[in-house]
C-alpha atoms as a PDB file:
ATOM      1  CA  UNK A   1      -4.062  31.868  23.455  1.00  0.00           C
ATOM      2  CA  UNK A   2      -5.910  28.553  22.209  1.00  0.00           C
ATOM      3  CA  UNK A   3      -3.904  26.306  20.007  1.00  0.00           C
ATOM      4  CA  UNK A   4      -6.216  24.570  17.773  1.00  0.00           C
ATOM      5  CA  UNK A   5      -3.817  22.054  17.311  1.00  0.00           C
ATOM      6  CA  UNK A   6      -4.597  20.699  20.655  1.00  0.00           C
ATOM      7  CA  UNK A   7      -8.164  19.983  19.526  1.00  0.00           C
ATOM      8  CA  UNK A   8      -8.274  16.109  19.468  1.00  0.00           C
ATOM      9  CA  UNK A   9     -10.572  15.674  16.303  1.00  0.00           C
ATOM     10  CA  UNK A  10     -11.907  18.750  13.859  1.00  0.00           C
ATOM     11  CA  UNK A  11     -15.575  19.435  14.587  1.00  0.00           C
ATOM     12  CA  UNK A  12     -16.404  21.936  11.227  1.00  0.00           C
ATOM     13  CA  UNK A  13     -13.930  22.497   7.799  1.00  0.00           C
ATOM     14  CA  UNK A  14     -13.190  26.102   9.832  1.00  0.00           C
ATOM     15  CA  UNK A  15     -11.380  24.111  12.462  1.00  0.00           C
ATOM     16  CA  UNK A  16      -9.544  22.268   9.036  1.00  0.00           C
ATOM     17  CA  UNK A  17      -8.315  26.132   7.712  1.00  0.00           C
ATOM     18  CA  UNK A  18      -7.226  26.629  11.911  1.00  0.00           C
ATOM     19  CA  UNK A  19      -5.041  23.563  11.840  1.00  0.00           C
ATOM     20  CA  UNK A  20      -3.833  24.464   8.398  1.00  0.00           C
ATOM     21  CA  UNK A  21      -2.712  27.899   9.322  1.00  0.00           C
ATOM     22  CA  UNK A  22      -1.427  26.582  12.777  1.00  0.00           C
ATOM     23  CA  UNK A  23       0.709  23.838  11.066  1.00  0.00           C
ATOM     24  CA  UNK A  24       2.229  25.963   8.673  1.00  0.00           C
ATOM     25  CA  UNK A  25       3.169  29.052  10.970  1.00  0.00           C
ATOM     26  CA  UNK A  26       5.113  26.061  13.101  1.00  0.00           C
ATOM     27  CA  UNK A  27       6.335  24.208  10.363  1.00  0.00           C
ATOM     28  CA  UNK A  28       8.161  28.106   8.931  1.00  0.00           C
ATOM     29  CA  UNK A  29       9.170  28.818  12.499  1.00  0.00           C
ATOM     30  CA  UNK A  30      11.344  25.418  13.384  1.00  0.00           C
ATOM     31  CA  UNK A  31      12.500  25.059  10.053  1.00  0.00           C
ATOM     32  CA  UNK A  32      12.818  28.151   8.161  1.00  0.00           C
ATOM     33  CA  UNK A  33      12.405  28.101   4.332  1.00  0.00           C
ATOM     34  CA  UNK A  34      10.561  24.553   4.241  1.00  0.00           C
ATOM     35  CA  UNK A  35       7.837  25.798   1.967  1.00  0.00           C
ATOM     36  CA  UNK A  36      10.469  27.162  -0.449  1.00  0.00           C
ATOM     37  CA  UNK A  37      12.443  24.278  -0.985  1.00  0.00           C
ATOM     38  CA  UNK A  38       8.842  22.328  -1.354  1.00  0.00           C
ATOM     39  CA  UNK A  39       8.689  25.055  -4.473  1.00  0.00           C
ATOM     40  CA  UNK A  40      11.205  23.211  -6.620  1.00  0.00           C
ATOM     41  CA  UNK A  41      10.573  20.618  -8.666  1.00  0.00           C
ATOM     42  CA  UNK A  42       9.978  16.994  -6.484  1.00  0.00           C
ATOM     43  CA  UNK A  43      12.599  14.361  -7.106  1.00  0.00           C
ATOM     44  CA  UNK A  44      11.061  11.732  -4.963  1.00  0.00           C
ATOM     45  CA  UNK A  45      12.847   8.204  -5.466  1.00  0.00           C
ATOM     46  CA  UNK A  46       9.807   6.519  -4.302  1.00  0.00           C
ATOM     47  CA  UNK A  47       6.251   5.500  -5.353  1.00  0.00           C
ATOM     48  CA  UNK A  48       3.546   4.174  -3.066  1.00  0.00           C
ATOM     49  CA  UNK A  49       0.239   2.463  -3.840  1.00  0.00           C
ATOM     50  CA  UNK A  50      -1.129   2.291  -1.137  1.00  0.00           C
ATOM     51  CA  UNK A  51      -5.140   1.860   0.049  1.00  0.00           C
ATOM     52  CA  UNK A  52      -7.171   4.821   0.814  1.00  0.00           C
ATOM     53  CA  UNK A  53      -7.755   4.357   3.911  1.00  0.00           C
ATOM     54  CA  UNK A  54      -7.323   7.099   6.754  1.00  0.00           C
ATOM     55  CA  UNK A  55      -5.115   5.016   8.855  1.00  0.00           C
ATOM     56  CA  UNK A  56      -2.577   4.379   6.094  1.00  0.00           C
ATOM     57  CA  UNK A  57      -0.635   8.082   5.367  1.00  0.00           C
ATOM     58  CA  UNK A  58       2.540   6.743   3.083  1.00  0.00           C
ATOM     59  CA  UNK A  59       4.202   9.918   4.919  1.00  0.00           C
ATOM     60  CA  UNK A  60       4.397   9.658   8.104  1.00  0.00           C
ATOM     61  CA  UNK A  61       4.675   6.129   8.175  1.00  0.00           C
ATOM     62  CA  UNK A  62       7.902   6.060   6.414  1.00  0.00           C
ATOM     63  CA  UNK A  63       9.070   9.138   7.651  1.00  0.00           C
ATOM     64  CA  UNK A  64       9.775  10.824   4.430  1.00  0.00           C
ATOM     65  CA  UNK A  65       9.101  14.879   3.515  1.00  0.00           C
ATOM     66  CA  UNK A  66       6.539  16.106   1.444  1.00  0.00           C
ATOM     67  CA  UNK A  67       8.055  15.621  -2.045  1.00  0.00           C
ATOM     68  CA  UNK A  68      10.185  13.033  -0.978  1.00  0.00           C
ATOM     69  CA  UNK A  69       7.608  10.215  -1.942  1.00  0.00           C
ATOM     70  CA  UNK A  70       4.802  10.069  -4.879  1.00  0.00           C
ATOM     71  CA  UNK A  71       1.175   8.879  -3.574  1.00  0.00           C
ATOM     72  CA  UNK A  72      -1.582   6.932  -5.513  1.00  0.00           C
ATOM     73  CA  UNK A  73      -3.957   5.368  -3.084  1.00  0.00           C
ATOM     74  CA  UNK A  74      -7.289   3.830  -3.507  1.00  0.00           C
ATOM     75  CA  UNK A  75      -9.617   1.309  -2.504  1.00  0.00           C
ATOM     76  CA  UNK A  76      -7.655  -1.814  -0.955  1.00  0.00           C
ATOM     77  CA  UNK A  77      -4.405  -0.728  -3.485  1.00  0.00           C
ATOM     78  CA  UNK A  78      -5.360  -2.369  -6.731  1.00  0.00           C
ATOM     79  CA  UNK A  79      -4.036  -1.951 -10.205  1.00  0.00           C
ATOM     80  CA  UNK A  80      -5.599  -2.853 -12.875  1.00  0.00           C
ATOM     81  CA  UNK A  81      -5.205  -2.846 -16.349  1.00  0.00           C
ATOM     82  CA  UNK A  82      -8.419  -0.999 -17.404  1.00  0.00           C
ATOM     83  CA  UNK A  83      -7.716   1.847 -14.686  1.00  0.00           C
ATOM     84  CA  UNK A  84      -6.191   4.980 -16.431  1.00  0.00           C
ATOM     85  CA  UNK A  85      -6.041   6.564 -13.457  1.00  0.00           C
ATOM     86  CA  UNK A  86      -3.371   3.920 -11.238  1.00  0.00           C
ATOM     87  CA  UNK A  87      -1.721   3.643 -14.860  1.00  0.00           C
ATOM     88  CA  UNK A  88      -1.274   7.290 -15.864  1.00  0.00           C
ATOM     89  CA  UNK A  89       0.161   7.887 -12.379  1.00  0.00           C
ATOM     90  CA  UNK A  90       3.133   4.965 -12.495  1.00  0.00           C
ATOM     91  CA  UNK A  91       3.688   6.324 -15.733  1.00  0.00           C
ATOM     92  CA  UNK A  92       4.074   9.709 -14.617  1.00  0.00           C
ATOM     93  CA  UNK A  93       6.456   8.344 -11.669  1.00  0.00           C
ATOM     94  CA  UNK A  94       8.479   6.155 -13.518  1.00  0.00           C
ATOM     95  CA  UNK A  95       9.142   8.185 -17.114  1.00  0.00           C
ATOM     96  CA  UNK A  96       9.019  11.607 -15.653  1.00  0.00           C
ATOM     97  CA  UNK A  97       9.947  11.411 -12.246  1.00  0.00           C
ATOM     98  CA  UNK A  98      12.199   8.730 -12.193  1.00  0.00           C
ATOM     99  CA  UNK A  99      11.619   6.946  -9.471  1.00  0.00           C
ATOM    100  CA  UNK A 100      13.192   4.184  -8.325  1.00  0.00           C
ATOM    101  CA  UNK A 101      11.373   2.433  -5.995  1.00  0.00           C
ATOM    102  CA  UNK A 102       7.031   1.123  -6.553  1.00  0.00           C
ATOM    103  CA  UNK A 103       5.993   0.145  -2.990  1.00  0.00           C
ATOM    104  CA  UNK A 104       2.507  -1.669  -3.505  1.00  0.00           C
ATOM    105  CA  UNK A 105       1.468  -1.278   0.133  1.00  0.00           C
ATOM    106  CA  UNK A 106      -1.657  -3.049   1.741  1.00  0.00           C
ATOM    107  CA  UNK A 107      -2.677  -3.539   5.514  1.00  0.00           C
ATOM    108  CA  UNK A 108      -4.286  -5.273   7.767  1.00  0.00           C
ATOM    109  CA  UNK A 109      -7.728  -5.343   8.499  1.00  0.00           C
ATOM    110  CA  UNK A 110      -8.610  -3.934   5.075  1.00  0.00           C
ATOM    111  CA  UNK A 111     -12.505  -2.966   4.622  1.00  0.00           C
ATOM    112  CA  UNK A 112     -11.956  -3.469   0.844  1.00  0.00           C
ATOM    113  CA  UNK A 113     -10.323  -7.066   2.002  1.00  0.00           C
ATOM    114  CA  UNK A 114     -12.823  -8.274   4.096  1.00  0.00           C
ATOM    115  CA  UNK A 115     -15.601  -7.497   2.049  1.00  0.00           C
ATOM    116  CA  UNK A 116     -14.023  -9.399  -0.927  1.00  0.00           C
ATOM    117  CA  UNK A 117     -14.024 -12.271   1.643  1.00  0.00           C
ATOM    118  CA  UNK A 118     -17.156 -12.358   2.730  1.00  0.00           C
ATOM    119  CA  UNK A 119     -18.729 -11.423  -0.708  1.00  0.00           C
ATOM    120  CA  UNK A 120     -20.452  -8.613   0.486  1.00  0.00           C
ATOM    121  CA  UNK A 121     -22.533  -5.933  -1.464  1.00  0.00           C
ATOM    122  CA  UNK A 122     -21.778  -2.609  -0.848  1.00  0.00           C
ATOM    123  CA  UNK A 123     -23.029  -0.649  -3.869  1.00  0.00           C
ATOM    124  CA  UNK A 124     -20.811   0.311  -6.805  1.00  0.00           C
ATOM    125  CA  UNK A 125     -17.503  -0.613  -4.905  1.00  0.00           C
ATOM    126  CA  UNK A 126     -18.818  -3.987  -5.780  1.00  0.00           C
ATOM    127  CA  UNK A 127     -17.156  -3.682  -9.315  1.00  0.00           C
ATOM    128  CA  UNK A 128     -14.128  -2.549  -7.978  1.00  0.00           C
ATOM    129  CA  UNK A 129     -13.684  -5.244  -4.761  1.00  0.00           C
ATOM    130  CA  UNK A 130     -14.010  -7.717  -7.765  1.00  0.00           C
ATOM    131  CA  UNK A 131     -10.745  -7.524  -8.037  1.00  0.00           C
ATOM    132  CA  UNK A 132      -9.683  -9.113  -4.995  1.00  0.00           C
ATOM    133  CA  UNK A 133     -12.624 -11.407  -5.052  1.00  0.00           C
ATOM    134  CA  UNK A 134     -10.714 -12.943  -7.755  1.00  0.00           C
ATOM    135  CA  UNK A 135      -7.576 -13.155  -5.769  1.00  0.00           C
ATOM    136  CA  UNK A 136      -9.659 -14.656  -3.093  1.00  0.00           C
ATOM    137  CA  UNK A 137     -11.159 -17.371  -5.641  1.00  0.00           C
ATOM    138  CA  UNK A 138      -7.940 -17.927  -7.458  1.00  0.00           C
ATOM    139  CA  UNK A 139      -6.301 -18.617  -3.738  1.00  0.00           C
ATOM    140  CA  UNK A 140      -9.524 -20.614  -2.219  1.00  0.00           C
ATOM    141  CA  UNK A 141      -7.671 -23.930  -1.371  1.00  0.00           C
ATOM    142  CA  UNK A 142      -5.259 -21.860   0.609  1.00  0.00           C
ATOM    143  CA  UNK A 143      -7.660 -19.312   2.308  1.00  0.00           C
ATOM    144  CA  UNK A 144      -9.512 -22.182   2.976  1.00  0.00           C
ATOM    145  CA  UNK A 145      -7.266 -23.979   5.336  1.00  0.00           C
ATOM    146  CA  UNK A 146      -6.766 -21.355   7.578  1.00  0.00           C
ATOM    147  CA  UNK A 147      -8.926 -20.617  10.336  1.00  0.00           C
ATOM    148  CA  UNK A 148     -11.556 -17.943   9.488  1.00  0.00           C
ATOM    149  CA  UNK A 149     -10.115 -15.570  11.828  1.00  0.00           C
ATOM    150  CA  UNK A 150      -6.719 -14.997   9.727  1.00  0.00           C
ATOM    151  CA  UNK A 151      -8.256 -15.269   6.225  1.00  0.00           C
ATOM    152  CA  UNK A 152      -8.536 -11.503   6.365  1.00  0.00           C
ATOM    153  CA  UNK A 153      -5.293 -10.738   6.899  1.00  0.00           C
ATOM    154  CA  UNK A 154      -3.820 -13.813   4.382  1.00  0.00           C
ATOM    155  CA  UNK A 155      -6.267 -12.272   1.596  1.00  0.00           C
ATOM    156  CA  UNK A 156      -4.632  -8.702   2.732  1.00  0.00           C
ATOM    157  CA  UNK A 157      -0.826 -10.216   1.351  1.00  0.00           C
ATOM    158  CA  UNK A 158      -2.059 -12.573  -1.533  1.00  0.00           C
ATOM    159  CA  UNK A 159      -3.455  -9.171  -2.864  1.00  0.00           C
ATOM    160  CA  UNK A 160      -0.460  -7.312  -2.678  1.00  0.00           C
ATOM    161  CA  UNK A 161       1.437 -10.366  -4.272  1.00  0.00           C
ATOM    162  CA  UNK A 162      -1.035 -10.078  -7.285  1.00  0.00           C
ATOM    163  CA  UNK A 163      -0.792  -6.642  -7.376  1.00  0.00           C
ATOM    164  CA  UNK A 164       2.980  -6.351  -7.857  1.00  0.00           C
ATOM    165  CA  UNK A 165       2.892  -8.880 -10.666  1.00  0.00           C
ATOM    166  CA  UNK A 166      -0.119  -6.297 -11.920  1.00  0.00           C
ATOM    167  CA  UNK A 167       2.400  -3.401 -11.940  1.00  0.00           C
ATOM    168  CA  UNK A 168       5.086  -5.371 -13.325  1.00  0.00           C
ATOM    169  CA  UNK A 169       3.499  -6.536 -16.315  1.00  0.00           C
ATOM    170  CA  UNK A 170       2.199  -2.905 -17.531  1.00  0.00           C
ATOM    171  CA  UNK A 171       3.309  -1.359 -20.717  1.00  0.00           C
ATOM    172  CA  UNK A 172       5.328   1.072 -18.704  1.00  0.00           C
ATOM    173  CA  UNK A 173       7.575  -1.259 -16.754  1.00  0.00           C
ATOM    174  CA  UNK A 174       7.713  -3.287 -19.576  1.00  0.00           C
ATOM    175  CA  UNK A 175       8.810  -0.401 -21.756  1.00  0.00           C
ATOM    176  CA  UNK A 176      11.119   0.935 -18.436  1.00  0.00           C
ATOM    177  CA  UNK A 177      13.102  -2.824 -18.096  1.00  0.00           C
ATOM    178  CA  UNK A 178      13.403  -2.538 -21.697  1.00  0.00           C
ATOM    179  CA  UNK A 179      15.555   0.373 -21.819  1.00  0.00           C
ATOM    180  CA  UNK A 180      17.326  -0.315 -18.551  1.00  0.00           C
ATOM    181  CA  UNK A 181      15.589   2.140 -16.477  1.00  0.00           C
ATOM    182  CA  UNK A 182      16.687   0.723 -12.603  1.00  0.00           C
ATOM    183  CA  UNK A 183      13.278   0.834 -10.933  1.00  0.00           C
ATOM    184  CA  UNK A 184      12.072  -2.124  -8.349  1.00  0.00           C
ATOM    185  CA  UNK A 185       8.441  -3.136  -7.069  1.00  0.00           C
ATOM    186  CA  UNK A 186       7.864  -3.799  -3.655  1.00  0.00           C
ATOM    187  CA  UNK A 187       5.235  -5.719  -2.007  1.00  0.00           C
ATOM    188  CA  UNK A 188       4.578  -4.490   1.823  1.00  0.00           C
ATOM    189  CA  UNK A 189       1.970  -4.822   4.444  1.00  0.00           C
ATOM    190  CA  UNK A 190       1.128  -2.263   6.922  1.00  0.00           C
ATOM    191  CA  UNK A 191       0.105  -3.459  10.382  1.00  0.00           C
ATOM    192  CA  UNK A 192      -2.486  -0.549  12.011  1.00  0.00           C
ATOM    193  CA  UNK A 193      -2.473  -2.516  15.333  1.00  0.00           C
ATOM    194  CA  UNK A 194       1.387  -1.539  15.625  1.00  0.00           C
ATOM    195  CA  UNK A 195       2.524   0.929  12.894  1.00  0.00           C
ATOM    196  CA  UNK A 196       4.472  -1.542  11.288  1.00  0.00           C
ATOM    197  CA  UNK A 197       5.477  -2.179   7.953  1.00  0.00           C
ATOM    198  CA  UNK A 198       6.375  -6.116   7.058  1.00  0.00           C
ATOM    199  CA  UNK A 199       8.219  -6.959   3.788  1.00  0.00           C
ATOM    200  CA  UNK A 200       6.118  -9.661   2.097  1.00  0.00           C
ATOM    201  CA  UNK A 201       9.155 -10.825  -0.059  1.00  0.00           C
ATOM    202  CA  UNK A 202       7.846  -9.809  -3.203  1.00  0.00           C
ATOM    203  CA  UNK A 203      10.557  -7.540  -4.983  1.00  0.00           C
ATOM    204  CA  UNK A 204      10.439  -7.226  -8.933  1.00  0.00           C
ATOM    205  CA  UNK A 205      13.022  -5.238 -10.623  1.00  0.00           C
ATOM    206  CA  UNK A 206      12.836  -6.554 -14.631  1.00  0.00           C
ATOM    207  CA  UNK A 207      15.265  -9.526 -14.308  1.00  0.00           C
ATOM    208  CA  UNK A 208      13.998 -12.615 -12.484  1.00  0.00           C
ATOM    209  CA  UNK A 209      10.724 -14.299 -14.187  1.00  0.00           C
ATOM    210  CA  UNK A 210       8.219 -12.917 -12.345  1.00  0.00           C
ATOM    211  CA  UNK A 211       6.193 -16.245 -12.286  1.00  0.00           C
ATOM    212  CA  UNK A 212       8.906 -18.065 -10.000  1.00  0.00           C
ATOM    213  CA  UNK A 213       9.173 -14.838  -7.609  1.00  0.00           C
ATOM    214  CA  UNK A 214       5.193 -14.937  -7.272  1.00  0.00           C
ATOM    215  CA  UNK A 215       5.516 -18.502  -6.507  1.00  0.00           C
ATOM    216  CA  UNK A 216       7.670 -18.232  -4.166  1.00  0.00           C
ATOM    217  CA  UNK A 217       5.965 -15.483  -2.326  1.00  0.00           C
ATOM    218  CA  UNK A 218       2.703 -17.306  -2.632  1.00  0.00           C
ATOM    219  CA  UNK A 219       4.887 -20.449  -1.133  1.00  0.00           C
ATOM    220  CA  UNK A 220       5.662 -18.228   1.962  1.00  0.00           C
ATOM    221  CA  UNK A 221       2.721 -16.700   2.577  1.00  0.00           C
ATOM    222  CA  UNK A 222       0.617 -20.447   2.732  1.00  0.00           C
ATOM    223  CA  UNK A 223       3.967 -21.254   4.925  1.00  0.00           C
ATOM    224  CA  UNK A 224       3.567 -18.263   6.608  1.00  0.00           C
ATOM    225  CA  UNK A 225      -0.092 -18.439   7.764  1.00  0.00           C
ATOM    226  CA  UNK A 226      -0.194 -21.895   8.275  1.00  0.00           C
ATOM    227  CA  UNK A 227       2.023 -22.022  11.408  1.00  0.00           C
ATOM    228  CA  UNK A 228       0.262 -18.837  12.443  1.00  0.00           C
ATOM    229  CA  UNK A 229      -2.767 -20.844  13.070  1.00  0.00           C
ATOM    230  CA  UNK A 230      -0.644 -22.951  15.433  1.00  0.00           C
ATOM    231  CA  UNK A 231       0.142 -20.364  17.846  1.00  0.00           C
ATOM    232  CA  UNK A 232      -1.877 -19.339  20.685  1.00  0.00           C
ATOM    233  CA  UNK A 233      -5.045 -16.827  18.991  1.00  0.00           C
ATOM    234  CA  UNK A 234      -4.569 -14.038  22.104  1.00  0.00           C
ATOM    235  CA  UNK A 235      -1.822 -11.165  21.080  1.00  0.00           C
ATOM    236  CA  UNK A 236      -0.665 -12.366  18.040  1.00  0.00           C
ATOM    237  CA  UNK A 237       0.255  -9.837  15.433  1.00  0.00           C
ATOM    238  CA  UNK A 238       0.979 -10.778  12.008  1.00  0.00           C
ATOM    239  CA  UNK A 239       4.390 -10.715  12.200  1.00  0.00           C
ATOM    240  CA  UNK A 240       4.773 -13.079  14.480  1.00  0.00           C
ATOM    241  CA  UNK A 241       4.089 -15.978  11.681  1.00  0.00           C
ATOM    242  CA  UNK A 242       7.207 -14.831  10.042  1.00  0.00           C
ATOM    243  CA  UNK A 243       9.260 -18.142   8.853  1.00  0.00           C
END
């Protein structure tokens, strides 16, 4: 009999209900009772904002089970203060679920990123990619002295940086520090050339001042990128600049 699973890409949403079906009837057969466990109540001990991008499933790339980590993703992984939507959902991970780990997770070669960069129109997205236009102009000296080919990629990590401190200074991990509620922010960087995630350095957990810690990471990512530029341009992976 034909596996659908074998099928390479979905051609029609019937092929989508095939895989579905397919997947579960495999997932019940090597490991009996996995849909009754997912039942219970989650406990995950992580959150991930990540970028909504197809490439980037928080899942698999960190190897954790459904329920084990909770997702908000969107365009180039911004948070905002005005967006109810990124806010309600930290909120709902920190105070209810407990978490204890934000990962604010960007990647290379980031539509949203590049855009910002170049300054171009899209359509409504505009408004949102704003955002990191503003990262971009509040970095300019530093983007600026790198050769255009790694600006992307710089932009990509200056984002995160800014979006940690975003997170950090909400009312809800203000109120959670305040009561002693043990819950970090992470700043990470996802590599889709080699499935890779890189630690930008950026860890908040409601004791350092935040405005030496971004600093710092700032510090290491013009550090970072600058001796990038001095190696060779062929093969090269982000990681590679590492200091």
């Amino acid at each position: 009999m034909h596996d659908p699973m074998e099928n390479d890409t979905p051609d029609n949403l019937e092929d989508l209900f095939a895989h579905n079906r397919t997947w579960a009837a495999r997932m019940e057969r090597d490991r009996p009772g996995f849909f009754t466990s997912l039942v219970k109540q989650q406990t995950p001990k992580y959150m991930w904002i990540g970028c909504s991008d197809s490439r980037v499933p928080a899942n698999q790339i960190t190897g954790l089970e459904p329920g084990e980590v909770f997702v908000h993703r969107n365009v180039a992984n911004i948070v905002v203060h005005s967006d109810l939507n990124a806010l309600s959902a930290i909120q709902f991970a920190v105070e209810r679920l407990k978490v204890q780990h934000i990962m604010v997770v960007g990647h290379y070669g980031c539509g949203g990123v590049q855009a910002a960069l170049e300054g171009a129109r899209i359509g409504l997205a505009d408004n949102w990619i704003r955002h990191i236009q503003d990262v971009r102009d509040r970095h300019r000296v530093l983007l600026s002295s790198l050769p255009e080919e790694l600006r992307a990629d710089a932009l990509c990590e200056l984002n995160v940086t800014e979006q940690v401190v975003n997170v950090a200074v909400s009312t809800v991990m203000e109120d959670a520090w305040s009561r002693k509620q043990s819950v970090s922010i992470h700043g990470w960087a996802f590599g889709v050339h080699d499935g890779l995630l890189q630690d930008l350095g950026m860890t908040l957990d409601g004791v350092k001042p935040i405005e030496a810690l971004y600093k710092a990471a700032v510090q290491r990512i013009r550090y970072k990128w600058s001796k990038r530029a001095e190696l060779p341009q062929a093969n090269v992976d982000p990681a590679q600049a590492e200091p």
